[in-house]
Protein backbone atom coordinates (compact mmCIF):
# COMPACT_ATOMS: atom_id res chain seq x y z
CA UNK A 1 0.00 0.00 0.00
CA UNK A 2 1.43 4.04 -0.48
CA UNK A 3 1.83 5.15 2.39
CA UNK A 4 0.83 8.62 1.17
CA UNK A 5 1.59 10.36 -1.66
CA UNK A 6 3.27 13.55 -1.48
CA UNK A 7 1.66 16.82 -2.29
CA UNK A 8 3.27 17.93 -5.06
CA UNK A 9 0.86 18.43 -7.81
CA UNK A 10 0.53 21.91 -9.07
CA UNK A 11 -2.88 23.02 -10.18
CA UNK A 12 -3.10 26.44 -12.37
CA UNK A 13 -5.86 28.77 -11.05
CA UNK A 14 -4.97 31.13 -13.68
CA UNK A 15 -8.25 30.64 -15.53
CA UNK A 16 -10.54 30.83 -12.35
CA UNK A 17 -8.63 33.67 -11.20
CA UNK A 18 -8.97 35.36 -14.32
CA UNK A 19 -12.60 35.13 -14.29
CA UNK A 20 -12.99 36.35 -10.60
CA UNK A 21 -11.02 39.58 -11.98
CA UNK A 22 -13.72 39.93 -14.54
CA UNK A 23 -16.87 39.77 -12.32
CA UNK A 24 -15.77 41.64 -9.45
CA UNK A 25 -13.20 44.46 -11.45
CA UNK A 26 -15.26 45.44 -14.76
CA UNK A 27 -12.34 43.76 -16.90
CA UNK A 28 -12.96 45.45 -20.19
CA UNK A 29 -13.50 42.10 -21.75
CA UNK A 30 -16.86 41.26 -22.05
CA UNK A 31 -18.46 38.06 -20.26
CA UNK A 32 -21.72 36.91 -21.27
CA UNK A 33 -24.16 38.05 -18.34
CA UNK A 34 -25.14 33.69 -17.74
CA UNK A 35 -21.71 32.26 -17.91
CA UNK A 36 -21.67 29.75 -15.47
CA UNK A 37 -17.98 30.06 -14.70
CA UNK A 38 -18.73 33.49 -13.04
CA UNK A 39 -21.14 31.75 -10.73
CA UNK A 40 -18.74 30.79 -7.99
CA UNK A 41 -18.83 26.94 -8.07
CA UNK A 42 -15.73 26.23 -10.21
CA UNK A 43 -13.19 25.26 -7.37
CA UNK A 44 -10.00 24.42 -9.83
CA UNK A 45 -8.68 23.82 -13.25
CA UNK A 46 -6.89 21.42 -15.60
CA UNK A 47 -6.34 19.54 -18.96
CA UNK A 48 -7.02 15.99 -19.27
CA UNK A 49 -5.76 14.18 -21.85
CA UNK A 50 -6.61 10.49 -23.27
CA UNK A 51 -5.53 9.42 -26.72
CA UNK A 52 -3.35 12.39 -27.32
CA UNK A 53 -6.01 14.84 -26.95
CA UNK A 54 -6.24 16.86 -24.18
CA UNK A 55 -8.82 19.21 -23.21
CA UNK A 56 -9.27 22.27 -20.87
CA UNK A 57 -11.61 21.40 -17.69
CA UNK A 58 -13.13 23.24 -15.14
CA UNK A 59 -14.32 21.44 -11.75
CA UNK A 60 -17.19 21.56 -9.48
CA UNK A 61 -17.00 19.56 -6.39
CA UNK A 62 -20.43 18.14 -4.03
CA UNK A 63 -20.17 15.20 -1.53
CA UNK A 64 -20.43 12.54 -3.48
CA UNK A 65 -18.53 13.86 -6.47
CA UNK A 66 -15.97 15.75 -8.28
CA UNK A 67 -17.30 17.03 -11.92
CA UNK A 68 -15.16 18.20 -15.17
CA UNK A 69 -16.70 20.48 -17.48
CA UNK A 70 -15.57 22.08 -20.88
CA UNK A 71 -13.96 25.39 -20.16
CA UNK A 72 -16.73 27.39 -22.01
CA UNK A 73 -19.18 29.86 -21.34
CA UNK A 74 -21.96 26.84 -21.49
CA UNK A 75 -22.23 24.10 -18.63
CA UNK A 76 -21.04 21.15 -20.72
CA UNK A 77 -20.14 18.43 -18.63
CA UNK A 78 -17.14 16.28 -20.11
CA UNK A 79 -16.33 13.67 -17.42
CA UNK A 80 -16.49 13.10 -13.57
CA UNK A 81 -15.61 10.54 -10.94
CA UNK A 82 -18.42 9.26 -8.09
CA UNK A 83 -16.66 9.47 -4.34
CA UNK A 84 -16.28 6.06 -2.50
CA UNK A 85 -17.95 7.68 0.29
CA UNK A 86 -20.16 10.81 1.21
CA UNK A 87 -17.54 13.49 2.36
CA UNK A 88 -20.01 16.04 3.73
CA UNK A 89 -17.61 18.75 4.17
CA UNK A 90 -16.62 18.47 0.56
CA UNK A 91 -16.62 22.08 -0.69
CA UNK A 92 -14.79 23.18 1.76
CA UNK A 93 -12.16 20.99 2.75
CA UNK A 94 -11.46 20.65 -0.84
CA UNK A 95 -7.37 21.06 -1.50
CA UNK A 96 -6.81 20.25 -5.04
CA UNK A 97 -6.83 18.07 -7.96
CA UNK A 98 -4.84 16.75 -10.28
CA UNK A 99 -4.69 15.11 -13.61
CA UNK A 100 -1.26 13.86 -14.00
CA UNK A 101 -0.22 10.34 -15.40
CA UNK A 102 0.40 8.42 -12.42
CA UNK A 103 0.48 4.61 -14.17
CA UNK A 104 2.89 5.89 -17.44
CA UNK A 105 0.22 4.83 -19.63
CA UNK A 106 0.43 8.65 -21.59
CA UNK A 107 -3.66 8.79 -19.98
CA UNK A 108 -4.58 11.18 -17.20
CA UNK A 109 -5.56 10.04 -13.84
CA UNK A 110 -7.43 11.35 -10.82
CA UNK A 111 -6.23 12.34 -7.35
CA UNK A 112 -8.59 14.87 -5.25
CA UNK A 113 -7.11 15.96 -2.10
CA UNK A 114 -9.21 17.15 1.08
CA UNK A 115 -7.93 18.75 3.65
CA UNK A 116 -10.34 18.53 7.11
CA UNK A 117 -11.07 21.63 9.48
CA UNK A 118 -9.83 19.20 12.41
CA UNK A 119 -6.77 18.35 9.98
CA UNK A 120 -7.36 15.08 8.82
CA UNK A 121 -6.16 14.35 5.09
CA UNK A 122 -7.84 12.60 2.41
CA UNK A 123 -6.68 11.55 -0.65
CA UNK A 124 -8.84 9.51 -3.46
CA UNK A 125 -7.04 8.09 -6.75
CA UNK A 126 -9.03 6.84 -10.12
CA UNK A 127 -6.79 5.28 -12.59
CA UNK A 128 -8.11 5.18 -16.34
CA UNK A 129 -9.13 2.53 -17.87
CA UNK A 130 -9.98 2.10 -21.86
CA UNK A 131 -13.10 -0.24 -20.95
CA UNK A 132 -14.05 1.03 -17.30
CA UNK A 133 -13.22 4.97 -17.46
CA UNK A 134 -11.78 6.03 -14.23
CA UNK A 135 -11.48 3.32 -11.55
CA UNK A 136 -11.30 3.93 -8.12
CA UNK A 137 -8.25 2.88 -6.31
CA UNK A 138 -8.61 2.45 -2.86
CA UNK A 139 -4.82 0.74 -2.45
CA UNK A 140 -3.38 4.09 -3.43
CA UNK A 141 -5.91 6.73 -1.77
CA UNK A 142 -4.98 7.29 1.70
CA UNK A 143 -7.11 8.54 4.81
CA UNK A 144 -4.40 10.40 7.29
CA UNK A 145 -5.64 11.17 10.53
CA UNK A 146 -4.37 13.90 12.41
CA UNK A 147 -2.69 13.15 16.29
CA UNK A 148 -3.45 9.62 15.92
CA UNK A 149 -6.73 9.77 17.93
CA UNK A 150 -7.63 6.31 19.67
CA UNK A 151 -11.65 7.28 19.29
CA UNK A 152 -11.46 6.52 15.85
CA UNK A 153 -10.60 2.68 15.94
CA UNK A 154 -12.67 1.80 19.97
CA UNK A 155 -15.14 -1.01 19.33
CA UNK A 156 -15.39 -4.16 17.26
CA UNK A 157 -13.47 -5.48 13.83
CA UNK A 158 -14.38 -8.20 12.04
CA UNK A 159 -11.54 -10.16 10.38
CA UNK A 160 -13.13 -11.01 6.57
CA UNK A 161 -12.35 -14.62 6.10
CA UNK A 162 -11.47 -15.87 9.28
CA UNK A 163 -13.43 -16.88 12.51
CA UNK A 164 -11.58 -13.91 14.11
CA UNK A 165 -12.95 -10.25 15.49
CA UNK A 166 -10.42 -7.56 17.09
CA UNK A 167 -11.98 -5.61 20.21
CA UNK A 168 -9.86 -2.05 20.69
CA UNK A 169 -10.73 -0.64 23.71
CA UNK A 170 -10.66 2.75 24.69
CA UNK A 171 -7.57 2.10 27.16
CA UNK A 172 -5.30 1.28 24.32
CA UNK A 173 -5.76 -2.23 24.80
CA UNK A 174 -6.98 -5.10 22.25
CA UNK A 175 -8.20 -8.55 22.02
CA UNK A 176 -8.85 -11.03 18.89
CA UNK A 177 -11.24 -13.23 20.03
CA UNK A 178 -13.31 -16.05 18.12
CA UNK A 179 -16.79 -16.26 17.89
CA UNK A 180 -17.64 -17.60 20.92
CA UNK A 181 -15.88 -14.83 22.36
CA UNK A 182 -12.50 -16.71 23.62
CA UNK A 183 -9.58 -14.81 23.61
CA UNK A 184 -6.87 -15.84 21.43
CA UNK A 185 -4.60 -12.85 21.51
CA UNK A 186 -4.58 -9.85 23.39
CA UNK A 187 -1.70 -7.17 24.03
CA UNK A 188 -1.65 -3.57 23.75
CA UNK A 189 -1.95 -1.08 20.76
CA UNK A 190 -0.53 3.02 19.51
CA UNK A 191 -2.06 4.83 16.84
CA UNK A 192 -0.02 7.23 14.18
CA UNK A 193 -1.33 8.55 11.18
CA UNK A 194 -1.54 5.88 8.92
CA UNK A 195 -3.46 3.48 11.24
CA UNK A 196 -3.19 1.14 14.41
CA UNK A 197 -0.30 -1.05 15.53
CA UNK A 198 -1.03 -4.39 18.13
CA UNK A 199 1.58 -4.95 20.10
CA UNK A 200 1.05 -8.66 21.41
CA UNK A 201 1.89 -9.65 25.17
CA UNK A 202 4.39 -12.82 25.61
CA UNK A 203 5.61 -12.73 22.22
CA UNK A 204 6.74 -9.47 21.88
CA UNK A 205 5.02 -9.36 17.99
CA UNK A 206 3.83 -6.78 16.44
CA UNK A 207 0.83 -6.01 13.90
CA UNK A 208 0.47 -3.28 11.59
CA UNK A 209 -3.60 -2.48 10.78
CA UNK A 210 -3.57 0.90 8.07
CA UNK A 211 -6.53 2.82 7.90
CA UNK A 212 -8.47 2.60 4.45
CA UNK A 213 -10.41 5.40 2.79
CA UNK A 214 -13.45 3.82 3.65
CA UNK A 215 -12.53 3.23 6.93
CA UNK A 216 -11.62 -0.26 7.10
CA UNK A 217 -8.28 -1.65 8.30
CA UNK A 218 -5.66 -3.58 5.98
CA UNK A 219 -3.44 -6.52 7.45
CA UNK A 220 -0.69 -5.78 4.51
CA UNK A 221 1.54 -8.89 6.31
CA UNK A 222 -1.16 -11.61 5.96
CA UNK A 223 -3.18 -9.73 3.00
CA UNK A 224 -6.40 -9.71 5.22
CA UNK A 225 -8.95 -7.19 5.84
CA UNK A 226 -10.85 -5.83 8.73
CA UNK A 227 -14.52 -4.05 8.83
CA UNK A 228 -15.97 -2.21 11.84
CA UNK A 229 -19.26 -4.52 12.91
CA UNK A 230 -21.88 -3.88 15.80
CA UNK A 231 -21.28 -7.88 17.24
CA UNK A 232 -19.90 -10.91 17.14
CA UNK A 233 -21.39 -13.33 13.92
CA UNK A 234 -20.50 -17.33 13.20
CA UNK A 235 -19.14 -17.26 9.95
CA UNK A 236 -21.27 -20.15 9.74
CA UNK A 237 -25.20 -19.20 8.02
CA UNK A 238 -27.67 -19.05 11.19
CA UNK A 239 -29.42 -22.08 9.63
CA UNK A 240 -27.06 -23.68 8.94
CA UNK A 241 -25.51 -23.33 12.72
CA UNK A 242 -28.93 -24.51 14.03
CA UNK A 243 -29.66 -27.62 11.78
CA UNK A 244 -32.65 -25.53 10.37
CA UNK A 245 -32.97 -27.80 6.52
CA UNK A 246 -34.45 -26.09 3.43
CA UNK A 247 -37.20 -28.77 3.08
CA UNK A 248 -39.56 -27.18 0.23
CA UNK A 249 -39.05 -25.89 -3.07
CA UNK A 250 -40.42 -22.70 -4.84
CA UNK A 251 -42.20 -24.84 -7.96
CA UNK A 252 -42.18 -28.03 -6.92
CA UNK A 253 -45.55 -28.63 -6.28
CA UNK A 254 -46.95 -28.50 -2.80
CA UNK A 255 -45.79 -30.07 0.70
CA UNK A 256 -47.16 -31.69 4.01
CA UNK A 257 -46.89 -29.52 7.06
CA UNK A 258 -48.20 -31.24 9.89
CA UNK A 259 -50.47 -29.13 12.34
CA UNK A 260 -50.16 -26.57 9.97
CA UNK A 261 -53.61 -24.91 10.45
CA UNK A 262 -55.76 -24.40 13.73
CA UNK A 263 -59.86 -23.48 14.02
CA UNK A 264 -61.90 -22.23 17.11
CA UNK A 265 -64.97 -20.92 17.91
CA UNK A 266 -65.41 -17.65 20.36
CA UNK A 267 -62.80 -17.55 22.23
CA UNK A 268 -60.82 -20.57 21.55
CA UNK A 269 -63.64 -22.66 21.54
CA UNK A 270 -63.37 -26.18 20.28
CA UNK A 271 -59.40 -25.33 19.72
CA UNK A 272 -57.71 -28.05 17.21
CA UNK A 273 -54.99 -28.01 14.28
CA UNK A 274 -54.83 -30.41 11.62
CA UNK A 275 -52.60 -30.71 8.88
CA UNK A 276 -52.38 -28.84 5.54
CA UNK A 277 -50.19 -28.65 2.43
CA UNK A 278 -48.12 -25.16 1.44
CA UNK A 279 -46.60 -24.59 -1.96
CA UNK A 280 -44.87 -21.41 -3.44
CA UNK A 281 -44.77 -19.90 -7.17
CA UNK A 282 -43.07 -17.18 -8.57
CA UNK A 283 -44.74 -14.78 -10.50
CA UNK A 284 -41.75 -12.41 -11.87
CA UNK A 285 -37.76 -12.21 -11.22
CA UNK A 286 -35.96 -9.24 -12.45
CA UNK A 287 -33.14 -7.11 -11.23
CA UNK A 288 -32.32 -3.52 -12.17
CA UNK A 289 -30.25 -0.67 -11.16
CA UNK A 290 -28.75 -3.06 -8.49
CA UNK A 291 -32.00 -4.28 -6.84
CA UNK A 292 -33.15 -7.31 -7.49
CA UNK A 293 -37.89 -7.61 -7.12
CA UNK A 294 -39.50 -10.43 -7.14
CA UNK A 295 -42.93 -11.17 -6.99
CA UNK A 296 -44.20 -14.81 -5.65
CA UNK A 297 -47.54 -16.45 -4.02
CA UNK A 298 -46.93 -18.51 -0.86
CA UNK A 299 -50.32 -20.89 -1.15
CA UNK A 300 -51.98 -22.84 1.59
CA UNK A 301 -54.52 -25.46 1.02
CA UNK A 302 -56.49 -27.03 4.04
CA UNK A 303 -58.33 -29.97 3.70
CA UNK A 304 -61.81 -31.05 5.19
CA UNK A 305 -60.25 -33.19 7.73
CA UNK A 306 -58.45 -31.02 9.07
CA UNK A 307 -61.41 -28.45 10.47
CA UNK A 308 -63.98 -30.07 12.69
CA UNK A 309 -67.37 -29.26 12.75
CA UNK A 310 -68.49 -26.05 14.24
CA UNK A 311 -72.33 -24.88 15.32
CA UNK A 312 -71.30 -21.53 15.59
CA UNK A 313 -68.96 -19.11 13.47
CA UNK A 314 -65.35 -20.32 13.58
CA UNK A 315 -61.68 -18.91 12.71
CA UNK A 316 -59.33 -20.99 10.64
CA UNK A 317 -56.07 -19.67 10.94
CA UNK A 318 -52.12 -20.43 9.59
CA UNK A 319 -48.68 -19.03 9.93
CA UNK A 320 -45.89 -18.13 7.98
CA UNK A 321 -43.59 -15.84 7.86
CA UNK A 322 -39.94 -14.54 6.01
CA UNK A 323 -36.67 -14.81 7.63
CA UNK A 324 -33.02 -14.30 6.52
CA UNK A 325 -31.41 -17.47 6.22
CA UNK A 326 -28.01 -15.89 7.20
CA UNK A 327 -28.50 -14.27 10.49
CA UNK A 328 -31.84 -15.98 11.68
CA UNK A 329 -33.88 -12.87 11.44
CA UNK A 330 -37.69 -12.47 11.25
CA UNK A 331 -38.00 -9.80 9.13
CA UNK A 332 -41.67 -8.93 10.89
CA UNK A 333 -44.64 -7.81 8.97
CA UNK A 334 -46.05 -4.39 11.68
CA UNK A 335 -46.67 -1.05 10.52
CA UNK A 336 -44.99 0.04 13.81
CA UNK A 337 -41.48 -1.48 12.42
CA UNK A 338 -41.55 -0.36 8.84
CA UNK A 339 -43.02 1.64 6.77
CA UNK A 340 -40.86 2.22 4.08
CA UNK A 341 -40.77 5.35 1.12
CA UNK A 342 -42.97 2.71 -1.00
CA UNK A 343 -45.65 3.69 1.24
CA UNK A 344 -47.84 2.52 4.87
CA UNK A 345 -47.70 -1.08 3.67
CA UNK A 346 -44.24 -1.63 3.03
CA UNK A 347 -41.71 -2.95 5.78
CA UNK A 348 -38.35 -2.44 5.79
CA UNK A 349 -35.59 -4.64 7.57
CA UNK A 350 -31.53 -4.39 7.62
CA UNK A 351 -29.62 -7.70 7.46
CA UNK A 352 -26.08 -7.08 8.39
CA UNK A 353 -23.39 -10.28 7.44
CA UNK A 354 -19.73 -10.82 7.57
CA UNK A 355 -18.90 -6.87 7.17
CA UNK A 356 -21.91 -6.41 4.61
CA UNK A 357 -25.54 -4.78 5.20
CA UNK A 358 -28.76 -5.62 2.90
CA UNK A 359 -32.40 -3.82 2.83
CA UNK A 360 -34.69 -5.94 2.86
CA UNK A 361 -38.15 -3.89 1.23
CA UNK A 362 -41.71 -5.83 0.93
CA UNK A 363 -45.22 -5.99 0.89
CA UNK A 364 -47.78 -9.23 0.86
CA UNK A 365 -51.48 -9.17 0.69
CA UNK A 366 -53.35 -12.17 1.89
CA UNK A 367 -56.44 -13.68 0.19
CA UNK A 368 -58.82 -16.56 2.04
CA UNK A 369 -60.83 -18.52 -0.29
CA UNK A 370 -63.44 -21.63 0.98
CA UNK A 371 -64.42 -24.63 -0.47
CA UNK A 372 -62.58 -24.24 -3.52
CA UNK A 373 -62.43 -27.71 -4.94
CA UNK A 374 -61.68 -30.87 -2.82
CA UNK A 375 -60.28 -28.06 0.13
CA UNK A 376 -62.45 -26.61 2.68
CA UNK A 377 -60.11 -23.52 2.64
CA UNK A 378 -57.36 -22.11 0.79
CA UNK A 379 -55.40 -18.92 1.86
CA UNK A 380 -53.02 -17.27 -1.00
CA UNK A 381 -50.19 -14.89 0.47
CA UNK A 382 -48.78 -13.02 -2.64
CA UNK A 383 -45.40 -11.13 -1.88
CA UNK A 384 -43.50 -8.41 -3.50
CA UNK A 385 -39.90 -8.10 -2.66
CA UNK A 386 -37.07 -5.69 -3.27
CA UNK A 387 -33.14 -6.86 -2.70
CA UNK A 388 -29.88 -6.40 -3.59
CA UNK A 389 -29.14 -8.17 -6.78
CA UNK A 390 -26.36 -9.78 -4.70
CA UNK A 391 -28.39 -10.66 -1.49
CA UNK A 392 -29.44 -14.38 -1.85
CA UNK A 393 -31.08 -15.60 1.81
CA UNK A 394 -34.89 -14.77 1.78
CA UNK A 395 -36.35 -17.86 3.30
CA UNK A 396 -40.32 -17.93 3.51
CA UNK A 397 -41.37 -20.37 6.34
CA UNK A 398 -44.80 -22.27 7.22
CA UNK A 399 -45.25 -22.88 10.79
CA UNK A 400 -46.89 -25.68 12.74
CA UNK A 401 -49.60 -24.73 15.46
CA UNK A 402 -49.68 -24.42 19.02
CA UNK A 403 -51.33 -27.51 20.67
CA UNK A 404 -53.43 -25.07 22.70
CA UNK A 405 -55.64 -21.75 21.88
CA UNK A 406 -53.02 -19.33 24.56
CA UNK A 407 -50.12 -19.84 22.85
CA UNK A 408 -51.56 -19.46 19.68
CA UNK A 409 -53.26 -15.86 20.36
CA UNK A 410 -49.64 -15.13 22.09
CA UNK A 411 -48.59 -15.27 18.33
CA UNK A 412 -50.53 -12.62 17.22
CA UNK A 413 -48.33 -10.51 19.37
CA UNK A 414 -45.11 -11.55 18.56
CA UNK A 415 -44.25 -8.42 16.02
CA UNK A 416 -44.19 -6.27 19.16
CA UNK A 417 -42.72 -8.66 22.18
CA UNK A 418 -39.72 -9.77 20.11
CA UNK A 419 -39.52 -7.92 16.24
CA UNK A 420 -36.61 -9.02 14.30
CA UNK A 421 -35.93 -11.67 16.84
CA UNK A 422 -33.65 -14.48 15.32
CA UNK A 423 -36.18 -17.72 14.93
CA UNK A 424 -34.66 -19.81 17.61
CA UNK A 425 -35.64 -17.30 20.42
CA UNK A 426 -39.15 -16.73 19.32
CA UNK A 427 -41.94 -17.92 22.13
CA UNK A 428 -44.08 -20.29 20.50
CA UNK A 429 -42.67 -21.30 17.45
CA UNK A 430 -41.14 -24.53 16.83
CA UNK A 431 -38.24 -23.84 14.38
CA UNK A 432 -37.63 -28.18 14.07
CA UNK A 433 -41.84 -28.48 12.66
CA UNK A 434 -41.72 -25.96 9.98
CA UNK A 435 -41.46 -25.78 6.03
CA UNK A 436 -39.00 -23.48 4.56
CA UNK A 437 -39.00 -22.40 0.82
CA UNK A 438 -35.42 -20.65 -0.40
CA UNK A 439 -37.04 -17.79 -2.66
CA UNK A 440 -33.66 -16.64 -3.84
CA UNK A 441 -32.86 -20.04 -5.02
């Protein structure tokens, strides 16, 4: 990695400078009256140059950005490059920017250089390529931070990869511990400007960690990586860890769940389950700009047998529900828990794995039809969901009844006592009984 590069690229504010003259001291040349390069927003200069040509720029600079435009009277945007990360305080910690040929490929690259009001550094680096443009280079952008300040590395790292996470504590002391929490090494730590170093009690070792632009940690010795994370995670799937079997498939027809449906009268009147069959069928599958929707129809069909006879007006009722196959999670269906910009309907959940965080967006309606055919009842549940194109654990489950009418009224109040709750800790349900349907499959 570069440690950090020095700053010795020259920008030419000439043509800025030059136009300031104009605005504020009545140059005798004339400037047409809505010639955006008067309007204050052009923070620097240059020429890039790609296949021998090189053209004049002018550049504009917002949090997520830095823009090149034609030096001309009209706004005529020629290229940019997109920041890794939102620097708020852009416009004015901006220090320069330059488009020198830093590869020796005869093409101009990108470095932008902030400087912070509490004197932290950063540096971002694109180098072109033919197919790809400007790519981002986050092995040669550096992130210094001024005085070494311990604050900025307290709390918990998880090492990508390996069953290892690094605790820093705020009295410059350090653990790596696995994910049952053991200790495996501990010792004592300083911070510079380039990152954090472990010094490790008994052996006398030490570890260099250097402080990425997006404010990660790079193990240059053993080429490893380390993200900031809010808890300790198996690197083993939640399922997985907990024997919990994908035993259904989305459009294969339907499956047994035993006890899968329960009917009572008044208040739990005549209280009895009996079995039903669920299957699941996907309506569309498409992904665009990143996010992946899908639309499918969980389907429940209850037989005759399995509702007893009533004299009096009964409830038939069935439960399923989506988790994340990954961390456990129910990802709970209550207005209270979210509502999401799609509107009152929509929930929202955040599943956060090995270093990485996925919305989870969807809506479901639910549709109860009786004596359709040879089944007394059959409920459709039809689903829309939106995910990242690269997020692949929605699991919908079909869960077994309560033998008795409490517990199963205790469910209807589970999306309040315990939302988001992984599916082993969840009163009532018995993970072991159910059916579960990989939609991402």
């Amino acid at each position: 990695m570069m440690n950090q590069l020095k700053k010795g690229f020259t920008i030419l504010l000439t043509a800025v400078l030059c136009l300031s003259l104009t605005a504020c001291g009545g140059a005798k040349e004339d400037i047409v009256g809505d010639d955006w390069r008067v309007s204050g927003v052009v923070v620097d200069s240059g020429t890039i140059t790609h296949d021998g040509d090189s053209v004049d720029v002018l550049v504009t600079i917002s949090p997520e950005s830095a823009a090149f435009y034609r030096d001309s009277s009209e706004q005529v945007l020629f290229d940019s490059v997109s920041f890794p990360m939102t620097i708020s305080d852009a416009e004015d910690a901006f220090n320069s920017i330059s488009f020198n040929d830093m590869d020796g490929d005869g093409e101009s690259d990108v470095l932008v250089s902030f400087i912070h009001e509490n004197g932290d550094t950063t540096e971002l680096i694109w180098i072109w390529d033919p197919v790809e443009r400007y790519v981002f280079r986050e092995d040669l952008s550096t992130v210094t931070i001024s005085g070494g300040d311990l604050d900025e590395y307290v709390g918990l790292w998880e090492y990508q990869g390996e069953n290892l996470w690094l605790k820093i504590h705020d009295d410059a002391t350090w653990e790596f511990v696995n994910d049952q929490d053991d200790v495996i090494e501990y010792g004592t730590l300083w911070v510079d400007e380039n990152g954090v170093t472990l010094h490790f009690d008994g052996s006398g070792d030490v570890l260099q960690l250097d402080r990425t632009v997006s404010g990660d940690l790079i193990d240059t010795a053993n080429d490893g990586t380390l993200v900031p994370v809010e808890g300790i995670q198996s690197s083993e799937p939640y399922f997985s860890r907990n024997d919990l079997e994908i035993n259904a498939a989305v459009e294969k027809g339907t499956f047994l769940l035993k006890d899968g449906a329960c009917s009572y009268a008044a208040l739990g009147d005549g209280y009895s389950v009996g079995d039903c069959y669920w299957e699941v069928t996907k309506g569309y599958d498409y992904t665009h700009d990143g996010i992946r929707e899908l639309q499918f129809d969980a389907i429940c069909y209850i037989p005759d047998s399995s509702i007893p006879y009533f004299d009096q007006q009964y409830v038939t009722n069935t439960d399923s529900e989506l988790y994340d196959f990954y961390t456990g999670m129910w990802f709970t269906a209550a207005s209270s828990y979210g509502n999401s910009s799609r509107g009152e309907n929509y929930y929202l959940h955040t599943v956060r794995w090995r270093g990485n965080s996925y919305l989870i967006e969807f809506a479901y309606s639910t549709d109860w039809q009786y004596n359709v055919g040879d089944w007394a009842a059959v409920l459709t549940k039809s689903y829309v969901v939106y995910l990242p194109e690269d997020y692949d654990g929605l699991v919908f489950a079909a869960e077994t009844q309560p033998d008795n009418y409490k517990d199963s009224a205790k469910r209807m109040q589970l999306d309040s006592i315990s939302p988001e709750a992984g599916i082993m800790d969840i009163d009532t349900v018995d993970p072991y009984s159910s059916l579960y349907f990989s939609i991402c499959y």
